[in-house]
PDB file of N, CA and C in Angstrom:
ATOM      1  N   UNK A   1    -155.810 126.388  55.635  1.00  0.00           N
ATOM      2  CA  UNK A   1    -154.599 127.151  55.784  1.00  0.00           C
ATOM      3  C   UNK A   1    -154.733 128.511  55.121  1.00  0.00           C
ATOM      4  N   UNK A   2    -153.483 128.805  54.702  1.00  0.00           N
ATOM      5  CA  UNK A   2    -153.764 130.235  53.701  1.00  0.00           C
ATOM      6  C   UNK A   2    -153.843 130.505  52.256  1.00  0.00           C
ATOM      7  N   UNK A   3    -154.683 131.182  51.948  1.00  0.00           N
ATOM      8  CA  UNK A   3    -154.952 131.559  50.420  1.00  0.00           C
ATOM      9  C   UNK A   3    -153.931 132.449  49.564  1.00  0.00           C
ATOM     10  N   UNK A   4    -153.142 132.061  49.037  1.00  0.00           N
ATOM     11  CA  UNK A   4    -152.274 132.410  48.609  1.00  0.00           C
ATOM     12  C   UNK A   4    -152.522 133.141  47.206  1.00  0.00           C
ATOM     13  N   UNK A   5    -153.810 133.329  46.397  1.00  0.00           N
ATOM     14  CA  UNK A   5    -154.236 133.712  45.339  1.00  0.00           C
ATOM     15  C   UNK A   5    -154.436 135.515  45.641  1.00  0.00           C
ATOM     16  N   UNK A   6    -154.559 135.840  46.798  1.00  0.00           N
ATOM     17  CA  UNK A   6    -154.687 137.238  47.136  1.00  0.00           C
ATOM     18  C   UNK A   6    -153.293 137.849  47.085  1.00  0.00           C
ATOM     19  N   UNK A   7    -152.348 137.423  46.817  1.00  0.00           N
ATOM     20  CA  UNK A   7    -150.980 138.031  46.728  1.00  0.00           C
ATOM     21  C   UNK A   7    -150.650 137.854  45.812  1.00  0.00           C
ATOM     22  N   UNK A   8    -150.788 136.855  44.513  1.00  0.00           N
ATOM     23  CA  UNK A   8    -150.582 137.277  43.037  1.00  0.00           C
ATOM     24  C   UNK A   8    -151.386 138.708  42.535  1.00  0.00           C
ATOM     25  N   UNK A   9    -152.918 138.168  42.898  1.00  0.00           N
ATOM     26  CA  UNK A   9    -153.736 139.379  42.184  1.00  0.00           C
ATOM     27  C   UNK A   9    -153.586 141.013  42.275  1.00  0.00           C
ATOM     28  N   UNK A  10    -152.527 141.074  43.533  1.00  0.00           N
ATOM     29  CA  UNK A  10    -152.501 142.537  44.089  1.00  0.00           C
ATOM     30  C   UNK A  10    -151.006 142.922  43.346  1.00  0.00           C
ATOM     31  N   UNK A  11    -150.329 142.087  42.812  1.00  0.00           N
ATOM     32  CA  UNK A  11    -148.971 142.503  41.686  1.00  0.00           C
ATOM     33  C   UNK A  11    -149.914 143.427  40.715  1.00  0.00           C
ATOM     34  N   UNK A  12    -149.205 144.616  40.962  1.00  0.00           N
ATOM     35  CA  UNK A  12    -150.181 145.652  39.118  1.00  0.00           C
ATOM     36  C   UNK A  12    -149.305 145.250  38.295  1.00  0.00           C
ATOM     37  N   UNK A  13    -150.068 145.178  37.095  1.00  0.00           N
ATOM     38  CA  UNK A  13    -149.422 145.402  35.331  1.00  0.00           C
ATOM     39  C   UNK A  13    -148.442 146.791  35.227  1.00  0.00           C
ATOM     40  N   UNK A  14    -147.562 146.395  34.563  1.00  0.00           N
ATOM     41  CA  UNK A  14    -147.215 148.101  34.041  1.00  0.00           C
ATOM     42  C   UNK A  14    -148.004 148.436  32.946  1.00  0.00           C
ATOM     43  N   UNK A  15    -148.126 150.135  32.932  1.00  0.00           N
ATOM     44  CA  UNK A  15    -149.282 150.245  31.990  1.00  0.00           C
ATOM     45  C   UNK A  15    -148.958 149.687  30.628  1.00  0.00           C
ATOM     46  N   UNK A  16    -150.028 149.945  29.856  1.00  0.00           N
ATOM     47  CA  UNK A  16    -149.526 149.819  28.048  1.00  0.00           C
ATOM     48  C   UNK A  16    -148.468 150.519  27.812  1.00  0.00           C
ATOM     49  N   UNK A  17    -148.412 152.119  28.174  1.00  0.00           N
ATOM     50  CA  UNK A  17    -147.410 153.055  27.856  1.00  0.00           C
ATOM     51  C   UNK A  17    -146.150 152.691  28.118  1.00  0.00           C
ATOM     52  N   UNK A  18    -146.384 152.236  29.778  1.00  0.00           N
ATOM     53  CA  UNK A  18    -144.713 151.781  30.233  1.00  0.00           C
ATOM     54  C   UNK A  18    -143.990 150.819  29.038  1.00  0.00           C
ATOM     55  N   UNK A  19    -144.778 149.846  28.874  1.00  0.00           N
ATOM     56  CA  UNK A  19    -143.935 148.987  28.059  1.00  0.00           C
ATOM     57  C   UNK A  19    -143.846 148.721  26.645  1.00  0.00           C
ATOM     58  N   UNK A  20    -144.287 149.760  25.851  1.00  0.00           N
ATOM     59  CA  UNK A  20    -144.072 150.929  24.833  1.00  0.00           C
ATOM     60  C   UNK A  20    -143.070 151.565  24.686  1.00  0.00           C
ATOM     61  N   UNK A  21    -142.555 152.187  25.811  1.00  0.00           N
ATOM     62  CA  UNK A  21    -141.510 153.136  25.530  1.00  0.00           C
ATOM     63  C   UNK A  21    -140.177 152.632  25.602  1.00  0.00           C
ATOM     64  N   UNK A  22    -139.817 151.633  25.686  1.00  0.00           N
ATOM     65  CA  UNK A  22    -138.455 150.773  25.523  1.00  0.00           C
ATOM     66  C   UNK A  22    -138.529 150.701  23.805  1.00  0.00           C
ATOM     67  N   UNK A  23    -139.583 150.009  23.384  1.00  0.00           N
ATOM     68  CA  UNK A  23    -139.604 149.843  21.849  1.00  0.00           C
ATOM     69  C   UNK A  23    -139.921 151.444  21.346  1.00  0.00           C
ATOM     70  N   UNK A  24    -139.709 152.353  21.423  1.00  0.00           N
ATOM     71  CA  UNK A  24    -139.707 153.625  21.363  1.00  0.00           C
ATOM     72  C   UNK A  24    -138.773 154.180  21.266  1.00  0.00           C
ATOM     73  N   UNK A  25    -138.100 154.401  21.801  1.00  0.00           N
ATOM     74  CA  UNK A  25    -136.763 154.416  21.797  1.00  0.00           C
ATOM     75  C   UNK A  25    -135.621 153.594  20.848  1.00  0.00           C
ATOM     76  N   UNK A  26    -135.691 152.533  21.186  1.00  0.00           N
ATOM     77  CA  UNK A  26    -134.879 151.890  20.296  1.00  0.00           C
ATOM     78  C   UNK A  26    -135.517 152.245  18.934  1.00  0.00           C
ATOM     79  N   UNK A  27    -136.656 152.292  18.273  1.00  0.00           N
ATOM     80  CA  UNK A  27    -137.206 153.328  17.208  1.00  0.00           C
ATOM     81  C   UNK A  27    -136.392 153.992  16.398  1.00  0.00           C
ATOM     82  N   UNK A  28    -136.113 155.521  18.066  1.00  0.00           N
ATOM     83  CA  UNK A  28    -135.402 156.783  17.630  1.00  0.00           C
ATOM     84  C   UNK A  28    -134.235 156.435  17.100  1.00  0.00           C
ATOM     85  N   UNK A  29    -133.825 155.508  17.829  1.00  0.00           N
ATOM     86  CA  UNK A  29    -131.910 155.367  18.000  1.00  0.00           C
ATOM     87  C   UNK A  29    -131.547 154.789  16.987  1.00  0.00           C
ATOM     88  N   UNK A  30    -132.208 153.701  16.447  1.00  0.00           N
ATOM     89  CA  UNK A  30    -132.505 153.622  14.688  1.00  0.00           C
ATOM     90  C   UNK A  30    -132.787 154.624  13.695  1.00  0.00           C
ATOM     91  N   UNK A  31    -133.761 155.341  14.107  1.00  0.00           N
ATOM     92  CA  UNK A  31    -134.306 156.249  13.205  1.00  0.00           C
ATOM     93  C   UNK A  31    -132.813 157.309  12.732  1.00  0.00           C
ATOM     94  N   UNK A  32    -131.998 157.548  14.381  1.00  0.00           N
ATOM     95  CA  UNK A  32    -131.237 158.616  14.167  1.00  0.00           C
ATOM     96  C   UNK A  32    -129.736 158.154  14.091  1.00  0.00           C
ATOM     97  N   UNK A  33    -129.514 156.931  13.950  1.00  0.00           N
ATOM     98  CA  UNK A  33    -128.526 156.476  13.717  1.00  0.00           C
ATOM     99  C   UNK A  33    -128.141 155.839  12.306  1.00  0.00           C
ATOM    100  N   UNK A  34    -129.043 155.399  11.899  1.00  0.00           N
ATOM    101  CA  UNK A  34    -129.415 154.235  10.536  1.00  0.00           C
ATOM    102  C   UNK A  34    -129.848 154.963   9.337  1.00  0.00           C
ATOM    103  N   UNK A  35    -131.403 155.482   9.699  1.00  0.00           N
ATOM    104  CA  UNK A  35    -132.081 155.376   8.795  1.00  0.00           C
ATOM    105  C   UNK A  35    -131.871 157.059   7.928  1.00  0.00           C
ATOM    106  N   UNK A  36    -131.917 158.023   8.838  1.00  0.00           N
ATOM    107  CA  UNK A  36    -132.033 159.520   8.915  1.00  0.00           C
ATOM    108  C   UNK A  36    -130.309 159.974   8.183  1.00  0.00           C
ATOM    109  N   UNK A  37    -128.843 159.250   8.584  1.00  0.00           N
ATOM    110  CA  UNK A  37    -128.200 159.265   7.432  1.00  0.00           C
ATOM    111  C   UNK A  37    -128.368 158.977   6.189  1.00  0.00           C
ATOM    112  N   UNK A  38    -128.339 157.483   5.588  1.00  0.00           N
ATOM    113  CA  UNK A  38    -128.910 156.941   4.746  1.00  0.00           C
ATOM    114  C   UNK A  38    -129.723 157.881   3.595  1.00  0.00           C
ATOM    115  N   UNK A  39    -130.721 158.746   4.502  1.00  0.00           N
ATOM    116  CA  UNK A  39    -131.489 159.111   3.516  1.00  0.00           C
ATOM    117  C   UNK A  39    -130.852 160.344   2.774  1.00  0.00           C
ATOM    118  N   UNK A  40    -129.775 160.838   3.481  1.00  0.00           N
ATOM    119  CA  UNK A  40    -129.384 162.375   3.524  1.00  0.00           C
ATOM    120  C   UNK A  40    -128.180 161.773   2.593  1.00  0.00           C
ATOM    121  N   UNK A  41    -127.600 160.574   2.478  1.00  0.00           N
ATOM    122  CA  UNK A  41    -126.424 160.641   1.393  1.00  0.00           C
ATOM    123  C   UNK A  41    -127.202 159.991   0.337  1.00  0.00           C
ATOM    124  N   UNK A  42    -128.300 159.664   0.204  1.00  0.00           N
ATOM    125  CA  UNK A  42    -129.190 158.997  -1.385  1.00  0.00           C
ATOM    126  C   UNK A  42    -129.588 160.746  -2.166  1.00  0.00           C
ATOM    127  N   UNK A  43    -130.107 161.345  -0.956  1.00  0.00           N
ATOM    128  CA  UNK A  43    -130.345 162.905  -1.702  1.00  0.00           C
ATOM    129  C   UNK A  43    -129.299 163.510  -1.917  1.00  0.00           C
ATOM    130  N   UNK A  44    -128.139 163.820  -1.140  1.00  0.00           N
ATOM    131  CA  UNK A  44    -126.617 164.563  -1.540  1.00  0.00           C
ATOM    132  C   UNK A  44    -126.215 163.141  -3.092  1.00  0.00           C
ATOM    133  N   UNK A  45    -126.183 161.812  -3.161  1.00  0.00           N
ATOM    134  CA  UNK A  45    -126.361 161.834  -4.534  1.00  0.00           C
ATOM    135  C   UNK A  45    -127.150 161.659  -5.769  1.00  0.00           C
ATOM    136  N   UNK A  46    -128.248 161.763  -5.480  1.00  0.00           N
ATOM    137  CA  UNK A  46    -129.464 162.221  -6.400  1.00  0.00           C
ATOM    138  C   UNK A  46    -128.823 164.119  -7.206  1.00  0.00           C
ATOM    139  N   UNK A  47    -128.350 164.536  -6.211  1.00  0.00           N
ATOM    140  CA  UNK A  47    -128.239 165.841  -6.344  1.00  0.00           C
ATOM    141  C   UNK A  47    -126.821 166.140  -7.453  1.00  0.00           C
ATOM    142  N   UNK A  48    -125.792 164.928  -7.227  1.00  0.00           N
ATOM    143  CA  UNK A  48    -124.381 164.752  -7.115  1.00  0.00           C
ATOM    144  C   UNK A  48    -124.902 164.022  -8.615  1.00  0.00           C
ATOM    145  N   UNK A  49    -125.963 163.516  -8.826  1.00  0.00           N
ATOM    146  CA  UNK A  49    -125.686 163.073 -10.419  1.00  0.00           C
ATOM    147  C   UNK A  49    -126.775 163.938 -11.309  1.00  0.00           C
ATOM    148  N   UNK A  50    -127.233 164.690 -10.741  1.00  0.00           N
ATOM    149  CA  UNK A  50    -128.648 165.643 -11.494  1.00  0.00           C
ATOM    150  C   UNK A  50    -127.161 166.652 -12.094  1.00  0.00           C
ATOM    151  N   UNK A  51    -126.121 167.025 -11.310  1.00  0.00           N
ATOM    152  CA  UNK A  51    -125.835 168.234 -11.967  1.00  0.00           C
ATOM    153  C   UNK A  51    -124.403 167.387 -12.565  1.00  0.00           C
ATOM    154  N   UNK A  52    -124.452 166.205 -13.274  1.00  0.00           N
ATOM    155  CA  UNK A  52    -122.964 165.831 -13.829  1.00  0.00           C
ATOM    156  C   UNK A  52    -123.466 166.715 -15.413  1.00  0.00           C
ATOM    157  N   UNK A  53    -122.698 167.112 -15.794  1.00  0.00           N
ATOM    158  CA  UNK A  53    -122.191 168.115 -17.499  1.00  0.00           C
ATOM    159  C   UNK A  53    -121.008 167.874 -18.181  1.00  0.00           C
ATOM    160  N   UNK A  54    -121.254 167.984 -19.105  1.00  0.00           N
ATOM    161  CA  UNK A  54    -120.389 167.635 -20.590  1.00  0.00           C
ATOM    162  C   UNK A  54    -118.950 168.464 -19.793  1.00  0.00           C
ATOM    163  N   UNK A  55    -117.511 167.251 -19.947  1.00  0.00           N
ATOM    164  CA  UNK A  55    -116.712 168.128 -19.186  1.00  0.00           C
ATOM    165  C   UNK A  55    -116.041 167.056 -18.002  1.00  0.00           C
ATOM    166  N   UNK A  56    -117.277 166.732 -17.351  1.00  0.00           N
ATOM    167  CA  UNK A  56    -116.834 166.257 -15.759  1.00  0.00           C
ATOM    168  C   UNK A  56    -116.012 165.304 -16.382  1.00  0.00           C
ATOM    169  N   UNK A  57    -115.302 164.632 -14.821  1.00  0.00           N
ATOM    170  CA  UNK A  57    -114.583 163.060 -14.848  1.00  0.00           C
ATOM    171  C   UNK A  57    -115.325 162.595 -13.937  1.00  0.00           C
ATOM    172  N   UNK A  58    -116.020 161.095 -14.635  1.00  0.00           N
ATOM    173  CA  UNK A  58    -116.721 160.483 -13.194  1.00  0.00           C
ATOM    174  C   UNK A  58    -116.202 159.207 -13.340  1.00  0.00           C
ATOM    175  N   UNK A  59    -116.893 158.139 -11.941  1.00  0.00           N
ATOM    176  CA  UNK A  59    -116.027 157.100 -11.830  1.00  0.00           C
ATOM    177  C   UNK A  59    -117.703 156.482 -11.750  1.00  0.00           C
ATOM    178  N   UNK A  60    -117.762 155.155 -12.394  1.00  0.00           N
ATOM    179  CA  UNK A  60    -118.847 154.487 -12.721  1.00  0.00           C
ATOM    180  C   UNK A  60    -119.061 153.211 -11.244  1.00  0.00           C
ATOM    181  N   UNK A  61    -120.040 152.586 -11.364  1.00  0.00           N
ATOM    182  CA  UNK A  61    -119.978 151.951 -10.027  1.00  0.00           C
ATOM    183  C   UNK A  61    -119.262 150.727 -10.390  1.00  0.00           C
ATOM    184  N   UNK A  62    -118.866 150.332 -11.953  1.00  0.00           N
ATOM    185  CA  UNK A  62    -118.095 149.171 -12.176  1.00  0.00           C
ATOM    186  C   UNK A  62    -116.607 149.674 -12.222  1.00  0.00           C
ATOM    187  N   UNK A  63    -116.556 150.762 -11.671  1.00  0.00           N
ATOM    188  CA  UNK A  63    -114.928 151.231 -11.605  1.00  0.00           C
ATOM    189  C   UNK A  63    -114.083 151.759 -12.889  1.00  0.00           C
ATOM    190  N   UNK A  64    -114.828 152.044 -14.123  1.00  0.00           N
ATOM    191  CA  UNK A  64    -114.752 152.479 -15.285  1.00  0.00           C
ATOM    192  C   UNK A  64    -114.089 154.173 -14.584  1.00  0.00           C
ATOM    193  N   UNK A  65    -113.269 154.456 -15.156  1.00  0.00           N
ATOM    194  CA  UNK A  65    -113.242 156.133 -14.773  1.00  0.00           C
ATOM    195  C   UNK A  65    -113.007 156.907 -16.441  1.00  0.00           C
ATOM    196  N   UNK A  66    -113.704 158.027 -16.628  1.00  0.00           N
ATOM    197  CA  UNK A  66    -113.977 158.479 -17.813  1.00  0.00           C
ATOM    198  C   UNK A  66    -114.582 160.128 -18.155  1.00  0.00           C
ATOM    199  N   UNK A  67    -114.710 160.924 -19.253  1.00  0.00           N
ATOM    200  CA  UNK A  67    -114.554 162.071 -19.411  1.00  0.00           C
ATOM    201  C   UNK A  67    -116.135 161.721 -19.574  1.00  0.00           C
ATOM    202  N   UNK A  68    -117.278 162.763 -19.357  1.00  0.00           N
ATOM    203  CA  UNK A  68    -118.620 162.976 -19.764  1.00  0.00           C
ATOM    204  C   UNK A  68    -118.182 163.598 -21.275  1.00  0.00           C
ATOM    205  N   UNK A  69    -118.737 163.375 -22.461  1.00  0.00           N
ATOM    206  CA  UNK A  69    -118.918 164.241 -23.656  1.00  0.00           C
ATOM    207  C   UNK A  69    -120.211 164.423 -24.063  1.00  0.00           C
ATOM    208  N   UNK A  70    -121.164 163.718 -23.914  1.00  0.00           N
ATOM    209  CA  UNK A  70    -122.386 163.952 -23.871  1.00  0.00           C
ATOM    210  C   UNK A  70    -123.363 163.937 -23.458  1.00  0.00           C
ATOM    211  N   UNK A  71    -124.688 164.778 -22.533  1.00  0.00           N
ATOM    212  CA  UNK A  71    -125.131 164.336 -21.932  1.00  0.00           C
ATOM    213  C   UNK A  71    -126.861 164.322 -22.489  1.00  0.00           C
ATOM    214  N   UNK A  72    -127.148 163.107 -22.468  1.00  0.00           N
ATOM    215  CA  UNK A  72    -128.451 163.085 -23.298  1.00  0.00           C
ATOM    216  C   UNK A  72    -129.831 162.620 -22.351  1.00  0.00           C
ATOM    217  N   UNK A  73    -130.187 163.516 -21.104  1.00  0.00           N
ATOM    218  CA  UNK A  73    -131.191 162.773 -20.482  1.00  0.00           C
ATOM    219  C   UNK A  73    -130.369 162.039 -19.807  1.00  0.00           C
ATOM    220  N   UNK A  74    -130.603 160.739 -19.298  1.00  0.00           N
ATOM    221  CA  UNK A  74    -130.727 159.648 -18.656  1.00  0.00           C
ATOM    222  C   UNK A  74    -129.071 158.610 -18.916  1.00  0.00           C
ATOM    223  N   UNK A  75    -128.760 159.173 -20.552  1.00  0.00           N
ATOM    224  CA  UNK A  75    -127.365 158.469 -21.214  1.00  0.00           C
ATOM    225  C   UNK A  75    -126.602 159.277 -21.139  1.00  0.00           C
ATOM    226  N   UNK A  76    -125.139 158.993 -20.747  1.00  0.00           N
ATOM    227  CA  UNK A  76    -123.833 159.993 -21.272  1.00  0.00           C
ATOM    228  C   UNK A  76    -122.955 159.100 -21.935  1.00  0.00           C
ATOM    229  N   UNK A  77    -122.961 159.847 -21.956  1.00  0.00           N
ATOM    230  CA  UNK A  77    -121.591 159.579 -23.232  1.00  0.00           C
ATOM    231  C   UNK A  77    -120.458 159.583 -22.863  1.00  0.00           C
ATOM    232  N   UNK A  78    -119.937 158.628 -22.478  1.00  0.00           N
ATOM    233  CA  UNK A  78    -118.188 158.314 -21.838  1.00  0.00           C
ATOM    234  C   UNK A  78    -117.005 158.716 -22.460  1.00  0.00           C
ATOM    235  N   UNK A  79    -116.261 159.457 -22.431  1.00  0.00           N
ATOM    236  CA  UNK A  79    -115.025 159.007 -23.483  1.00  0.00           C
ATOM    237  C   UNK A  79    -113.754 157.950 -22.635  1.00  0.00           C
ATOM    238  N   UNK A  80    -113.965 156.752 -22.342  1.00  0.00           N
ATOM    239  CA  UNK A  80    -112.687 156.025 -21.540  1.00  0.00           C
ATOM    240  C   UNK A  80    -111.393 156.138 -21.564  1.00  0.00           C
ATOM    241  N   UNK A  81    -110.807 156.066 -23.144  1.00  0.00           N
ATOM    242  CA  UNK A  81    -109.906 156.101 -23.779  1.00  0.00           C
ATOM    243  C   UNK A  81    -109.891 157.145 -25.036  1.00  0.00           C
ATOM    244  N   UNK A  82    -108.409 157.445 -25.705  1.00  0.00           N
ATOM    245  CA  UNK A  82    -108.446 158.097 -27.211  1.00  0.00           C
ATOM    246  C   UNK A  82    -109.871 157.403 -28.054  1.00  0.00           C
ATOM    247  N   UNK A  83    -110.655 157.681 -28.408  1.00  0.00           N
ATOM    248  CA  UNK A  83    -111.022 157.003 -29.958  1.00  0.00           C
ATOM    249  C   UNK A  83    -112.312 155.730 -28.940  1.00  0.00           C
ATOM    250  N   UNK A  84    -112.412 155.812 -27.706  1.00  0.00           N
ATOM    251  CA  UNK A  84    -113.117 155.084 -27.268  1.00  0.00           C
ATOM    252  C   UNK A  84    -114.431 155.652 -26.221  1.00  0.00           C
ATOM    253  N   UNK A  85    -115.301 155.448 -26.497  1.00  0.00           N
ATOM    254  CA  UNK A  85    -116.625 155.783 -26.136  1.00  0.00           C
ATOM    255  C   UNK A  85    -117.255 154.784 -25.630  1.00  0.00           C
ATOM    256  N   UNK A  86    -117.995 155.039 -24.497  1.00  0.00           N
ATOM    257  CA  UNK A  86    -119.552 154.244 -24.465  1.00  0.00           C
ATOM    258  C   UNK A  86    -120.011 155.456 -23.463  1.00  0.00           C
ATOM    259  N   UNK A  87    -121.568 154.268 -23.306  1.00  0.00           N
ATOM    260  CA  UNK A  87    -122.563 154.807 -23.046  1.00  0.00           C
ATOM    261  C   UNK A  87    -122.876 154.344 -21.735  1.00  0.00           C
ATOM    262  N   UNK A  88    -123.469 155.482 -21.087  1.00  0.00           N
ATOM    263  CA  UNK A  88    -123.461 155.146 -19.419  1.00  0.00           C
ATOM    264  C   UNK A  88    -124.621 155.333 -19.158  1.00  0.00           C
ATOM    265  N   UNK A  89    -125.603 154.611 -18.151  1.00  0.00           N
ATOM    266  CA  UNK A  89    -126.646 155.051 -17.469  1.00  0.00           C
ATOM    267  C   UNK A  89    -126.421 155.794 -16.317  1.00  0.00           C
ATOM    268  N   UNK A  90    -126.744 157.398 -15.918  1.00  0.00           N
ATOM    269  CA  UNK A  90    -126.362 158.015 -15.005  1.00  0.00           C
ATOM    270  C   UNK A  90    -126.580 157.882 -13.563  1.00  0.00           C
ATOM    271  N   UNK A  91    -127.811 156.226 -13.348  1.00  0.00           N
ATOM    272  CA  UNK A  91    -128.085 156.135 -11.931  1.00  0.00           C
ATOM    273  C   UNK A  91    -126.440 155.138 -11.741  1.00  0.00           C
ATOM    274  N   UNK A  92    -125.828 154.898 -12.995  1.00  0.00           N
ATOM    275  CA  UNK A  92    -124.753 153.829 -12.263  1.00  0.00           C
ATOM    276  C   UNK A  92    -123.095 154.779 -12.332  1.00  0.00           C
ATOM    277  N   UNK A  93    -123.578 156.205 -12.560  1.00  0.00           N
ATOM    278  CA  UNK A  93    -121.929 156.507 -11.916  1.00  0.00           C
ATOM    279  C   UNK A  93    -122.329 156.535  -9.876  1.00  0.00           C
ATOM    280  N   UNK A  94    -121.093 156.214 -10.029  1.00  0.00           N
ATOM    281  CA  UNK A  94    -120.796 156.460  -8.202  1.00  0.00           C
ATOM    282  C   UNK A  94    -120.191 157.636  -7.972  1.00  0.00           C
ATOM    283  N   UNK A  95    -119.467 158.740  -9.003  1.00  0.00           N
ATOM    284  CA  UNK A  95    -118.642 159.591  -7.956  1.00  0.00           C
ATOM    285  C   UNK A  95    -118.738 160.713  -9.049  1.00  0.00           C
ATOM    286  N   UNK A  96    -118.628 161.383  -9.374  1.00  0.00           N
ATOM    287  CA  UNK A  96    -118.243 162.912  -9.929  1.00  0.00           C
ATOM    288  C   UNK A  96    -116.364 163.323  -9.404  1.00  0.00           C
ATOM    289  N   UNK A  97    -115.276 162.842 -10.067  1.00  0.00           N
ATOM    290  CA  UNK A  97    -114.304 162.784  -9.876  1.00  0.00           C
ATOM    291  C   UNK A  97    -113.483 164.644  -9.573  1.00  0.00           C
ATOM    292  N   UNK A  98    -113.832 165.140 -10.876  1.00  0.00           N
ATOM    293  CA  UNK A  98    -113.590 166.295 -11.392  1.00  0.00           C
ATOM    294  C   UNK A  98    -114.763 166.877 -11.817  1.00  0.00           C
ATOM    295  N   UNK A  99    -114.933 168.181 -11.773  1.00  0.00           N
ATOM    296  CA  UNK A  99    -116.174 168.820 -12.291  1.00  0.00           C
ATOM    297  C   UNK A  99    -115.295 169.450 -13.401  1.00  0.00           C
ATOM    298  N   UNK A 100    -115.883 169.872 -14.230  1.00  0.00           N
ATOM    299  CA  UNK A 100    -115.546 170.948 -15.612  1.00  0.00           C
ATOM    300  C   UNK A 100    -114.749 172.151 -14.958  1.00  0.00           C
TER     301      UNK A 100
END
């Protein structure tokens, strides 16, 4: 009868490229949806805690809100309350409330 193996073999592949560029895309649309914000609000606050100064009001990421009085490197110096102080690590404020 008939050989039916000559009509699978003549189906082509799509190339490598073709079926590449679906996962390519979805890539970008990540890249420019997800990832490419993300990076742009870690640097706006990298930037947002490089310039906190003796003065500001910031709000801590445990929700502490407080006056800067000292800034020593890496520690500030809180004032929370009258007569009450601590000490803050500056990667854990979240906000710069008031500037000086």
């Amino acid at each position: 009868m008939f050989n039916f193996a000559y009509a699978q073999s003549s189906a082509q592949q799509p190339s490598m490229l073709a079926s590449f560029v679906p996962l390519i895309l979805i890539f970008l649309i990540f890249y420019f949806l997800l990832i490419r914000p993300q990076q742009k609000r870690q640097k706006e606050h990298k930037l947002l805690l490089d310039a906190i100064q003796r003065g500001d009001e910031i709000l801590t990421s445990g929700g502490i809100v407080g006056k800067v009085t000292k800034v020593d490197g890496e520690k500030l110096s809180v004032d929370i309350s009258s007569n009450v102080n601590v000490i803050v690590i500056r990667s854990t404020v979240a906000d710069v409330l008031k500037k000086k």
